[in-house]
C-alpha atoms as a PDB file:
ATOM      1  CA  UNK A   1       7.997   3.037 -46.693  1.00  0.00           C
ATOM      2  CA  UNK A   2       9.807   2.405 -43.237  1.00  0.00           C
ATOM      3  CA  UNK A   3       7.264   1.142 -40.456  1.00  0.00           C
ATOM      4  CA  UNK A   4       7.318   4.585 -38.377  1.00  0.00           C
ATOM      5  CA  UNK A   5       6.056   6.694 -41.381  1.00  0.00           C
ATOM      6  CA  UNK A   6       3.449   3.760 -42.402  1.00  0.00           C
ATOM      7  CA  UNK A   7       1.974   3.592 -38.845  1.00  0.00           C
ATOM      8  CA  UNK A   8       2.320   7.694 -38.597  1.00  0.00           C
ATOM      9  CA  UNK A   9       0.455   7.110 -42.333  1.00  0.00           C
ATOM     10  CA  UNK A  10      -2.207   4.854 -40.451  1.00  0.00           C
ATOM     11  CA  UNK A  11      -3.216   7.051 -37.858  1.00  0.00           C
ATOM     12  CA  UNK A  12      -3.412  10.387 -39.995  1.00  0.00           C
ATOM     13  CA  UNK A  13      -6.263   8.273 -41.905  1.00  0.00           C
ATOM     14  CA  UNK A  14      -7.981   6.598 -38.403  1.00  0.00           C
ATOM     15  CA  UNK A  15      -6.932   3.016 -39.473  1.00  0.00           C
ATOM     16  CA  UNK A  16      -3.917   2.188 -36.754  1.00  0.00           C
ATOM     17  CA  UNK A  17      -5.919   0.566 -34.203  1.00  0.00           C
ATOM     18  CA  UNK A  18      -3.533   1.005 -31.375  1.00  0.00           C
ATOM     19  CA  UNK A  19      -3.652   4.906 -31.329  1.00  0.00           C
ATOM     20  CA  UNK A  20      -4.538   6.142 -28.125  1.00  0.00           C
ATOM     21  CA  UNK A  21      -4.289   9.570 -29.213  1.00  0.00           C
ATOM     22  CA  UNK A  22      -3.011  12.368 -31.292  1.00  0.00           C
ATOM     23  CA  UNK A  23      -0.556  14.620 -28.895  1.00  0.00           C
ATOM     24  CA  UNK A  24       0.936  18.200 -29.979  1.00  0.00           C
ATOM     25  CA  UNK A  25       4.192  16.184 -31.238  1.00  0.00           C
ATOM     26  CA  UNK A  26       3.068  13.247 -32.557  1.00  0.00           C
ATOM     27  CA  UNK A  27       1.092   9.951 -31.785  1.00  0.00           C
ATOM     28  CA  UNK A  28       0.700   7.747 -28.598  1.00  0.00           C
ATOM     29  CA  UNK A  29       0.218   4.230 -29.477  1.00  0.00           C
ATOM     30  CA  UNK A  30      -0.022   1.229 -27.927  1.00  0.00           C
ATOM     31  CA  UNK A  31       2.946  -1.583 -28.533  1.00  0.00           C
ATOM     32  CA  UNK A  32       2.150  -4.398 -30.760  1.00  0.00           C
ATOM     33  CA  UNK A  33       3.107  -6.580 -27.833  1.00  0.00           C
ATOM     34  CA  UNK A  34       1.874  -6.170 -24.507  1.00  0.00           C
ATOM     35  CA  UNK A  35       4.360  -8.438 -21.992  1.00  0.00           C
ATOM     36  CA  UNK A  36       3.848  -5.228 -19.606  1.00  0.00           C
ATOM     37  CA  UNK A  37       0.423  -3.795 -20.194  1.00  0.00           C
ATOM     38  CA  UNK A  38       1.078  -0.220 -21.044  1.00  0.00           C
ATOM     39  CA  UNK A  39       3.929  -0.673 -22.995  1.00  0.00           C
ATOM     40  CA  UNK A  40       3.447   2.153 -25.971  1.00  0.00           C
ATOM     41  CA  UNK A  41       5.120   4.126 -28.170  1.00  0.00           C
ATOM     42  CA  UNK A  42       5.342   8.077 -29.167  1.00  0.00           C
ATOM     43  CA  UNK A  43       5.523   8.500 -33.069  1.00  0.00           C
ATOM     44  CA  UNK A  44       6.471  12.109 -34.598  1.00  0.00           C
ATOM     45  CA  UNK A  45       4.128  13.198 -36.841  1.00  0.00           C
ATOM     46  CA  UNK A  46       5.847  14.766 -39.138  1.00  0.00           C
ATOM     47  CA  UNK A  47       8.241  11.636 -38.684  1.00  0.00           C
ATOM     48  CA  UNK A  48      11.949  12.631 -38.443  1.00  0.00           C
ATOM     49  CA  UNK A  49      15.186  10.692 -38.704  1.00  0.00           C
ATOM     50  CA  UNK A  50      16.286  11.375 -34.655  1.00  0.00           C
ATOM     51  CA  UNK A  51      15.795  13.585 -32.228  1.00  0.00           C
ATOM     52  CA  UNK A  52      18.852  16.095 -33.280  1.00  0.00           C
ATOM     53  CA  UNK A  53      16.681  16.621 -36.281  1.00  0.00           C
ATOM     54  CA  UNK A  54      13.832  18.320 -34.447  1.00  0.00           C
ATOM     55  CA  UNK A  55      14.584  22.578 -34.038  1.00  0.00           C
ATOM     56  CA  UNK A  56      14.402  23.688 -30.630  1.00  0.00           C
ATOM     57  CA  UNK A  57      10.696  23.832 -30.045  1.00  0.00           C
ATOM     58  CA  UNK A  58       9.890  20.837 -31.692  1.00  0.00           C
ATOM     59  CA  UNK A  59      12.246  18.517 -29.853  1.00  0.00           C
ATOM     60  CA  UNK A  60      10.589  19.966 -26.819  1.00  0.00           C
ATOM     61  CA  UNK A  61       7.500  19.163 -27.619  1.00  0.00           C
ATOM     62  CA  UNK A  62       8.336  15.676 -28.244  1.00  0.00           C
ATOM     63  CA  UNK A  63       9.862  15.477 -24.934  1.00  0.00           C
ATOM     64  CA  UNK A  64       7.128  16.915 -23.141  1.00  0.00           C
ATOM     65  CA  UNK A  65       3.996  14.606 -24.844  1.00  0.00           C
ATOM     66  CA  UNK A  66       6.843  11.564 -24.126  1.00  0.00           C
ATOM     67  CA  UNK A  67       6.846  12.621 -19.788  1.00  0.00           C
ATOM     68  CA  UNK A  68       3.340  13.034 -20.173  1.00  0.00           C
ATOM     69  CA  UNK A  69       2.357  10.133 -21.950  1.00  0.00           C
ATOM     70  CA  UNK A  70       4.333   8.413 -19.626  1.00  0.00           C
ATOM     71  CA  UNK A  71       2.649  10.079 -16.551  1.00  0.00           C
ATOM     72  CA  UNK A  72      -0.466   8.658 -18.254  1.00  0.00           C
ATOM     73  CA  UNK A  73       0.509   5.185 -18.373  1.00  0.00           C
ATOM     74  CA  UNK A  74       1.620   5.418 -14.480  1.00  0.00           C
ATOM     75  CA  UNK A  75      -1.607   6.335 -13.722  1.00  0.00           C
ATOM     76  CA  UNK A  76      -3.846   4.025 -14.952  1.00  0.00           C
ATOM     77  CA  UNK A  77      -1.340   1.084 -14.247  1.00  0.00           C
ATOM     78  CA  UNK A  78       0.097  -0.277 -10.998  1.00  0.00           C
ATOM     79  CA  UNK A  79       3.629   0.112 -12.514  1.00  0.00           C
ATOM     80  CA  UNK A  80       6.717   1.404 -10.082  1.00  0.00           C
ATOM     81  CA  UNK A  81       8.146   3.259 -13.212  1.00  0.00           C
ATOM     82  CA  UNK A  82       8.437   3.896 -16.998  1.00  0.00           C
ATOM     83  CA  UNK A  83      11.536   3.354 -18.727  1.00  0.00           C
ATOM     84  CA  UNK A  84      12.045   5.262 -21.584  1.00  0.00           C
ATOM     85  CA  UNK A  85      13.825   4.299 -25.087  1.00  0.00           C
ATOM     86  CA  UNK A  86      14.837   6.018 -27.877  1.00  0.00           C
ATOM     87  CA  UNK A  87      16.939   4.121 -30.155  1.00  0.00           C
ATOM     88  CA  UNK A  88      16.553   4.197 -34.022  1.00  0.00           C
ATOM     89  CA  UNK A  89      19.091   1.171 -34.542  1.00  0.00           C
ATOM     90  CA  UNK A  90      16.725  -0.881 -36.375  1.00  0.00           C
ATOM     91  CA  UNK A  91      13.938   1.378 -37.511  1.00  0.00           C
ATOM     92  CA  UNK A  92      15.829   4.877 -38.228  1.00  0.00           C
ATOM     93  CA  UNK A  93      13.301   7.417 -37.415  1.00  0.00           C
ATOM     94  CA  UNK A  94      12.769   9.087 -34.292  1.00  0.00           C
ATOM     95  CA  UNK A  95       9.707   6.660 -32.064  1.00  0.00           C
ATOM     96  CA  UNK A  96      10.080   6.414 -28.523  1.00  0.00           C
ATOM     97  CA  UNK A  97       9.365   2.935 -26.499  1.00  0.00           C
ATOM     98  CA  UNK A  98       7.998   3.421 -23.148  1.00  0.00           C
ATOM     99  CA  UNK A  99       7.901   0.657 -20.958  1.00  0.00           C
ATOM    100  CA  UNK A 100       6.418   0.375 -17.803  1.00  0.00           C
ATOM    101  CA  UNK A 101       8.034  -1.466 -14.973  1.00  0.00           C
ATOM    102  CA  UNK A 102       6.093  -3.979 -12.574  1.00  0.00           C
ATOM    103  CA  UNK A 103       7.485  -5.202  -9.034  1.00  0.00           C
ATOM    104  CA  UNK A 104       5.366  -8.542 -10.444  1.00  0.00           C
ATOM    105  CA  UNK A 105       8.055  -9.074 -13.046  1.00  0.00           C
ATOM    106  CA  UNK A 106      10.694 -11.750 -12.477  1.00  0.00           C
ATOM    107  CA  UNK A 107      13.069 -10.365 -10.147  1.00  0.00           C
ATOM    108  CA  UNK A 108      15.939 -11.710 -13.112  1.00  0.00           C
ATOM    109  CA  UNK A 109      13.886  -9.495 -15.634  1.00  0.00           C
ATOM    110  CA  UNK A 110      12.588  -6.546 -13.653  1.00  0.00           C
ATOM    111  CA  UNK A 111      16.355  -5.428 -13.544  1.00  0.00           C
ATOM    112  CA  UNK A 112      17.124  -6.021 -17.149  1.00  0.00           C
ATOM    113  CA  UNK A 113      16.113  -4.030 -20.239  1.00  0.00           C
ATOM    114  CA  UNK A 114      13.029  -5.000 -21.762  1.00  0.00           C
ATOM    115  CA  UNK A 115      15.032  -6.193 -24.549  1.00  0.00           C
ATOM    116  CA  UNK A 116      15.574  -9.588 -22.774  1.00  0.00           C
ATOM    117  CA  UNK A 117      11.798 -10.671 -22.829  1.00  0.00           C
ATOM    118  CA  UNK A 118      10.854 -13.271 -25.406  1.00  0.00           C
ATOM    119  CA  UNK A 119       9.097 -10.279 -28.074  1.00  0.00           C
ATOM    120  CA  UNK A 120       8.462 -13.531 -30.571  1.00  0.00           C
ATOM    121  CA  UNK A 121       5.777 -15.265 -28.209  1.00  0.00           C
ATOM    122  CA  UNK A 122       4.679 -12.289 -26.365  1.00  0.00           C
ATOM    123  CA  UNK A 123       1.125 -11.240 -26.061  1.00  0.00           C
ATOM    124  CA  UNK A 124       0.180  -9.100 -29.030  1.00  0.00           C
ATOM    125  CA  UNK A 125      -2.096  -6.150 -28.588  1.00  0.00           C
ATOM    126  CA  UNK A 126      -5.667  -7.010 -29.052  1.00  0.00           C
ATOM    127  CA  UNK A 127      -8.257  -4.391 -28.503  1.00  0.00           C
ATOM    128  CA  UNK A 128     -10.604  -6.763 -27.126  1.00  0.00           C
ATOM    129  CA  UNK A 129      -7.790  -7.514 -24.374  1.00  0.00           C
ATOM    130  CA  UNK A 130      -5.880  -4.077 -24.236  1.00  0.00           C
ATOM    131  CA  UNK A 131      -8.670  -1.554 -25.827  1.00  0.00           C
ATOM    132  CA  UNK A 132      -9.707  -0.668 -22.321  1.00  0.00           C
ATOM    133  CA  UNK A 133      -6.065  -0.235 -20.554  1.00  0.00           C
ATOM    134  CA  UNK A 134      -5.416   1.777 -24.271  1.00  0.00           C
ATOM    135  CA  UNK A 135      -9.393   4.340 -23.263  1.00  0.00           C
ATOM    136  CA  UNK A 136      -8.145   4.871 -20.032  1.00  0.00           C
ATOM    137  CA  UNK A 137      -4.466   6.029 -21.177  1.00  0.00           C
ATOM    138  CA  UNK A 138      -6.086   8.775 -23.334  1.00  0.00           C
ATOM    139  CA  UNK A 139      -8.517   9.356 -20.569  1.00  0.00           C
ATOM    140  CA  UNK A 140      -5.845  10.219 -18.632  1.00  0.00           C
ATOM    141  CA  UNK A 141      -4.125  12.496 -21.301  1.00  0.00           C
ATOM    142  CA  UNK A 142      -7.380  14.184 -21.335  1.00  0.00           C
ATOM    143  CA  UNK A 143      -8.290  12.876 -24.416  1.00  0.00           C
ATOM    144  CA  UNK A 144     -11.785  11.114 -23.534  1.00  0.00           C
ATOM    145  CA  UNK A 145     -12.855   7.907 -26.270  1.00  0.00           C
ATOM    146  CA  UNK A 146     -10.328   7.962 -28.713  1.00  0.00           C
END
């Protein structure tokens, strides 16, 4: 089982502790790392290869909960933007990475994809750490203790 469907699988049963909440599409979680606090991801639930596999109405579904999860994480953060990823190169489902941006990042990094941060030694999500950054997220989304 690829990692998407087992962490789509995690949440259906209420054991993926980095939900923040079930949207229309799919599920918000939070990253496993948290070099930018925010940094989450939208799963499809039902998962789905890419994007061009969703119909019509699906795909904008997805695209909505991803702009408003986003909106969500702007709000409760001091970040100047969200960048948005959907890639599928190493796990092949449709997830989407959004990342948001801080003027306190190195200036070198700021500009540069997230991709260039050292992922090996970077904070992992902790709910002790990140649980309240991850209540206020789905507070935002309307979504109240999750």
């Amino acid at each position: 089982m690829s990692l998407i469907t087992q962490r789509v699988e995690l949440a259906r049963q209420g054991l993926n502790d980095k939900v923040i909440c079930r949207m229309p599409s799919g599920w918000a979680v939070m990253g496993d790392v948290q070099f930018l606090p925010g940094y989450c991801l939208l799963l499809p639930d039902p998962v789905v290869p890419s994007l061009n596999d969703l119909d019509a109405e699906a795909r904008a579904s997805y695209l909505l909960d991803m702009a408003r999860l986003g909106d969500a994480v702007l709000q409760v953060t001091d970040a100047l933007r969200m960048n948005y990823e959907i890639l599928g190169n190493s796990e092949p489902e449709l997830h989407c990475h959004l990342f948001p941006r801080y003027a306190s990042e190195p200036e070198g990094q700021r500009k540069m994809p997230v991709w260039f941060y050292d992922w090996k030694n970077a904070i992992p999500y902790c709910e002790e750490t990140h649980g309240d950054l991850r209540q206020r997220i789905a507070g935002q989304l309307g979504q109240g203790d999750q």
